[in-house]
C-alpha atoms as a PDB file:
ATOM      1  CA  UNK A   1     -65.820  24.782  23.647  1.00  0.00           C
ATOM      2  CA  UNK A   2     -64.532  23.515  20.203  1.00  0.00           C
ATOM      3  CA  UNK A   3     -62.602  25.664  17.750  1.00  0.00           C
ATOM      4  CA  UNK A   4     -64.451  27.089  16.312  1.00  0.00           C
ATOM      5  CA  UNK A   5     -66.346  28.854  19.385  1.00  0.00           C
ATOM      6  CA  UNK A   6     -62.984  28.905  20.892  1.00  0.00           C
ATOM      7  CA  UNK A   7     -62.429  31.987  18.324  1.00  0.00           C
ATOM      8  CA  UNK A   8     -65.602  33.578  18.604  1.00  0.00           C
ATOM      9  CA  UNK A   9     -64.499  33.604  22.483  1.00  0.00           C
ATOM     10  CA  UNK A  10     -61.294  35.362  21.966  1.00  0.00           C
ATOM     11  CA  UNK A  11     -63.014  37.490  18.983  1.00  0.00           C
ATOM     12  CA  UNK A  12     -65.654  38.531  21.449  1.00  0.00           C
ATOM     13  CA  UNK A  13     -63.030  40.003  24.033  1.00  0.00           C
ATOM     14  CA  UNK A  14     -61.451  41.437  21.567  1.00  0.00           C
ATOM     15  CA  UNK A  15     -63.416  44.760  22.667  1.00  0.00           C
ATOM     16  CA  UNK A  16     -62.807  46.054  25.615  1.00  0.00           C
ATOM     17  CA  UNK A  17     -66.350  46.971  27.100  1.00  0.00           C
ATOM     18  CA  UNK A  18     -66.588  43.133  26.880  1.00  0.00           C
ATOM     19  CA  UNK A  19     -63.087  42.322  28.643  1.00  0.00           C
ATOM     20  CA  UNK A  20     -64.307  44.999  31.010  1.00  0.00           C
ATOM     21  CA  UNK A  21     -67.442  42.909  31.438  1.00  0.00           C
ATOM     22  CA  UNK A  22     -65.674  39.901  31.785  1.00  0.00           C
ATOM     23  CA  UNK A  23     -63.625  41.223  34.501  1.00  0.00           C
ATOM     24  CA  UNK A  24     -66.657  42.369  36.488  1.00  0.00           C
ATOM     25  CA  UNK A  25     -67.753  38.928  36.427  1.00  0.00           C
ATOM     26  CA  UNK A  26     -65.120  37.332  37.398  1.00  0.00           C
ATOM     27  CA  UNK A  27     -65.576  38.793  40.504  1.00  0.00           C
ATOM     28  CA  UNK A  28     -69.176  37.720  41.025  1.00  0.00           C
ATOM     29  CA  UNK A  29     -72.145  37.440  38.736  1.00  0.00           C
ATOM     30  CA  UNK A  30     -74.437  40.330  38.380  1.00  0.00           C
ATOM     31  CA  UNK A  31     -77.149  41.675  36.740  1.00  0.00           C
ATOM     32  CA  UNK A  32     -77.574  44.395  33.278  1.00  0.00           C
ATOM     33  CA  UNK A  33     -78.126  47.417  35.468  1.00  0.00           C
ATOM     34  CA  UNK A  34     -74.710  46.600  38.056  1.00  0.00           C
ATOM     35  CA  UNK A  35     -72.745  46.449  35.277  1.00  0.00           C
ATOM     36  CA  UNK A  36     -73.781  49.484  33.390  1.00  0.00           C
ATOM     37  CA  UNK A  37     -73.527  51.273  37.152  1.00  0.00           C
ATOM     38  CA  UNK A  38     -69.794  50.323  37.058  1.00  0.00           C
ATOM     39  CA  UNK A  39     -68.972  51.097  32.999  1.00  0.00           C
ATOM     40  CA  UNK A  40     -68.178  54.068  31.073  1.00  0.00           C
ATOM     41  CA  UNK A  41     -71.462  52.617  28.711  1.00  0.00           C
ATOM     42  CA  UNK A  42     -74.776  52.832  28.496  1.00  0.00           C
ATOM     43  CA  UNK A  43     -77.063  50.261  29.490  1.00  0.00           C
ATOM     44  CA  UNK A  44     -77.797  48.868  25.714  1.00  0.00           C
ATOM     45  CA  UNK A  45     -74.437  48.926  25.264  1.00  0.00           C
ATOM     46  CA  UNK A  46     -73.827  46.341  27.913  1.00  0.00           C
ATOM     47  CA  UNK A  47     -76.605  43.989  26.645  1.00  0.00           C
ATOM     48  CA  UNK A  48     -75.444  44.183  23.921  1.00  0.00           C
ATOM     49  CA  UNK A  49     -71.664  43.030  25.119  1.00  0.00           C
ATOM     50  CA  UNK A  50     -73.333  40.697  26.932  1.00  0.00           C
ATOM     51  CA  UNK A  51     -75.305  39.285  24.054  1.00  0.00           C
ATOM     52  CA  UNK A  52     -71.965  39.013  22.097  1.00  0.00           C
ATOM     53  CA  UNK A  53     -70.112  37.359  25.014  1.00  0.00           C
ATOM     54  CA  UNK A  54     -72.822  34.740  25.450  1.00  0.00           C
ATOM     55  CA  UNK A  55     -73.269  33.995  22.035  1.00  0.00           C
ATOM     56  CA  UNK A  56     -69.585  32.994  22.251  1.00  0.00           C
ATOM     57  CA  UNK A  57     -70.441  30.777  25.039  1.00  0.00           C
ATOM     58  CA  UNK A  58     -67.514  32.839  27.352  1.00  0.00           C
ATOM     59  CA  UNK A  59     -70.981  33.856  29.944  1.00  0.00           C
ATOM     60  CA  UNK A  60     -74.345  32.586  30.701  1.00  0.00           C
ATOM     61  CA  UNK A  61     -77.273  34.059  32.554  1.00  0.00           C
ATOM     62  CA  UNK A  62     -80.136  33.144  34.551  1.00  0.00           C
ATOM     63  CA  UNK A  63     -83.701  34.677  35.722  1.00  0.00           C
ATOM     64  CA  UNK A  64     -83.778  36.572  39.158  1.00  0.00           C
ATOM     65  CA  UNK A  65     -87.628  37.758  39.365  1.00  0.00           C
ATOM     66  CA  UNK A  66     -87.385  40.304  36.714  1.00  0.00           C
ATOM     67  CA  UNK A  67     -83.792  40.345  36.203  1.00  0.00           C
ATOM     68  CA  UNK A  68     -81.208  38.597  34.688  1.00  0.00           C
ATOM     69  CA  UNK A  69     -77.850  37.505  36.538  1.00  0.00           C
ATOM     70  CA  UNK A  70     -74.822  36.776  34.473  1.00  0.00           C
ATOM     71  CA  UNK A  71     -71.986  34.581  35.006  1.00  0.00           C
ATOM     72  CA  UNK A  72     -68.764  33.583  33.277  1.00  0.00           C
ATOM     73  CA  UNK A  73     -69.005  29.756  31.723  1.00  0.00           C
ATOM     74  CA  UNK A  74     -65.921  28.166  33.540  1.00  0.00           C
ATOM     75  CA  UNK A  75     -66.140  25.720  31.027  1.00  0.00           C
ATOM     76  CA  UNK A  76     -65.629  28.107  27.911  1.00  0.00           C
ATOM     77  CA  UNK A  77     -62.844  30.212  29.860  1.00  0.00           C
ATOM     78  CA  UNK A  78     -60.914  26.873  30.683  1.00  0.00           C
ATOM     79  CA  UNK A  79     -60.685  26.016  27.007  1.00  0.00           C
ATOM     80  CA  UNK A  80     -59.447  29.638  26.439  1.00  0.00           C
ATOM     81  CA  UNK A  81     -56.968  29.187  29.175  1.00  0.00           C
ATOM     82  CA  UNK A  82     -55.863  25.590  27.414  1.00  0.00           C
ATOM     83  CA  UNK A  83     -55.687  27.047  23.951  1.00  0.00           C
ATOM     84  CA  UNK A  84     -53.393  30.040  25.513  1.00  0.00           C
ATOM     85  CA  UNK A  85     -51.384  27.802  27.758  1.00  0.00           C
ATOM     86  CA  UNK A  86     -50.955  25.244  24.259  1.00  0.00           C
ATOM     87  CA  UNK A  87     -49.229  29.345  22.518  1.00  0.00           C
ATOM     88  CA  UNK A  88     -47.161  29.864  25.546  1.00  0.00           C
ATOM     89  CA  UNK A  89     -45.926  26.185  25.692  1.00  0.00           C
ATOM     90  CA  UNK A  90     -44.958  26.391  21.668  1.00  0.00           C
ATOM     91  CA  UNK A  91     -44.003  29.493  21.844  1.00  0.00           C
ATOM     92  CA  UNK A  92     -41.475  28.895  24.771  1.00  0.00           C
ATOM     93  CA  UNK A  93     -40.244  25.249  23.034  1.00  0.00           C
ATOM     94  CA  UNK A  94     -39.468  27.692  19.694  1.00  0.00           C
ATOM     95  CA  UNK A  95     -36.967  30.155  22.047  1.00  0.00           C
ATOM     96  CA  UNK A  96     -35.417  27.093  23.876  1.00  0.00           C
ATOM     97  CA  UNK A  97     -35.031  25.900  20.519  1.00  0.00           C
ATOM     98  CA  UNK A  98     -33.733  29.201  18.975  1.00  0.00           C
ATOM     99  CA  UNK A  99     -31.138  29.692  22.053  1.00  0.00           C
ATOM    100  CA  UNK A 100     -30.018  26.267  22.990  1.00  0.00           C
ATOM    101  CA  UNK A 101     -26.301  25.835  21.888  1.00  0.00           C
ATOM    102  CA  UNK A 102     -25.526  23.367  19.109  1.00  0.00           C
ATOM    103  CA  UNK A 103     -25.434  19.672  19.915  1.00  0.00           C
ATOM    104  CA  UNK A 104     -22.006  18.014  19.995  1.00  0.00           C
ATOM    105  CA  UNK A 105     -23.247  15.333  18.105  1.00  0.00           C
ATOM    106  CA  UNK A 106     -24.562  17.473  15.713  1.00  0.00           C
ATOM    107  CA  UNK A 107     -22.356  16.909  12.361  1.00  0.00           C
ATOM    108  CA  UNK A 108     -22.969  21.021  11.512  1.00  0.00           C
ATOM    109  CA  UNK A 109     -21.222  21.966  15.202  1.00  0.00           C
ATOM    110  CA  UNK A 110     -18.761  19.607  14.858  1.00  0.00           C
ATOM    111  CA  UNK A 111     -15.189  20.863  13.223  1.00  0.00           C
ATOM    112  CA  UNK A 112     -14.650  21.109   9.793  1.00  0.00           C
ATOM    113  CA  UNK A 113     -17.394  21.461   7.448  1.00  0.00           C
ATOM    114  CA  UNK A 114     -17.736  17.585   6.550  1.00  0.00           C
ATOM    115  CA  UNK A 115     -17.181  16.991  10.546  1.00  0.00           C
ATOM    116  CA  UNK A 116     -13.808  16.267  10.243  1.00  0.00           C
ATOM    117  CA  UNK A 117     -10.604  17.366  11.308  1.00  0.00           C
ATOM    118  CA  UNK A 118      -8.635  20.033   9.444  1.00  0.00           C
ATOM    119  CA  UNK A 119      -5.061  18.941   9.387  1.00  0.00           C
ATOM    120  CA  UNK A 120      -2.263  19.827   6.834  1.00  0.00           C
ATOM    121  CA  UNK A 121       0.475  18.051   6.137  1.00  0.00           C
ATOM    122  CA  UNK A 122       3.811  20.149   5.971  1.00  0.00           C
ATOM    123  CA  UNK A 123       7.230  17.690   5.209  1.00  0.00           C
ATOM    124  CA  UNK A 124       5.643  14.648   5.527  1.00  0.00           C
ATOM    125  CA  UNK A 125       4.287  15.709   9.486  1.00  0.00           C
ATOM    126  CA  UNK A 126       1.064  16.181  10.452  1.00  0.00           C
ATOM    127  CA  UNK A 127      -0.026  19.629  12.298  1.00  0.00           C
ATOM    128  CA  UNK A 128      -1.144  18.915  15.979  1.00  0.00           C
END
């Protein structure tokens, strides 16, 4: 699953009838009329989900005598899962990142604003 159809994938469970579908499926794969049986939708509605969802690669079907059984494509989900764990992985770098304290050998945490020390001079002694 490239790019490209990795956004179609998360574009096409961006509605939940489809995520619903998608989580029936993960559970086994079944056919039109299952599905339907166990959604708030009509049957078109669900073909047509499922038409979305396989044109996005995320399922894939197959022909039982006059049926047809769907299945998720492990494949397609695994490259969601990637791209998702890539956001969390980023996205958990930028907070470390945001929280971490400042580096002693960073000149901006150091004291004194050129990195040096502050001392003043009063009759000819230094300040400790």
């Amino acid at each position: 699953m490239g790019t490209d159809t990795a956004g179609e994938g998360w574009a096409a469970l961006g509605d939940p009838t489809r995520r619903a579908i998608v989580a029936a499926l993960a559970e086994r794969p079944r056919a039109v009329g299952e599905l339907a049986d166990a959604l708030p939708v009509t049957r078109p509605a669900v073909s047509l989900a499922l038409k979305v969802l396989k044109d996005a690669g995320l399922v894939s079907d197959r022909a039982a005598g006059t049926r047809r059984i769907y299945r998720l494509n492990p494949t397609a989900l695994a490259a969601l899962r990637d791209q998702l764990d890539t956001y969390w992985s980023r996205a958990l770098a930028g907070y470390q990142d945001a929280v971490a304290p400042p580096d002693a050998t960073d000149p901006a945490g150091a004291a004194g604003a050129g990195g040096e020390q502050d001392v003043t001079e009063t009759s000819g002694q230094e300040r400790p």
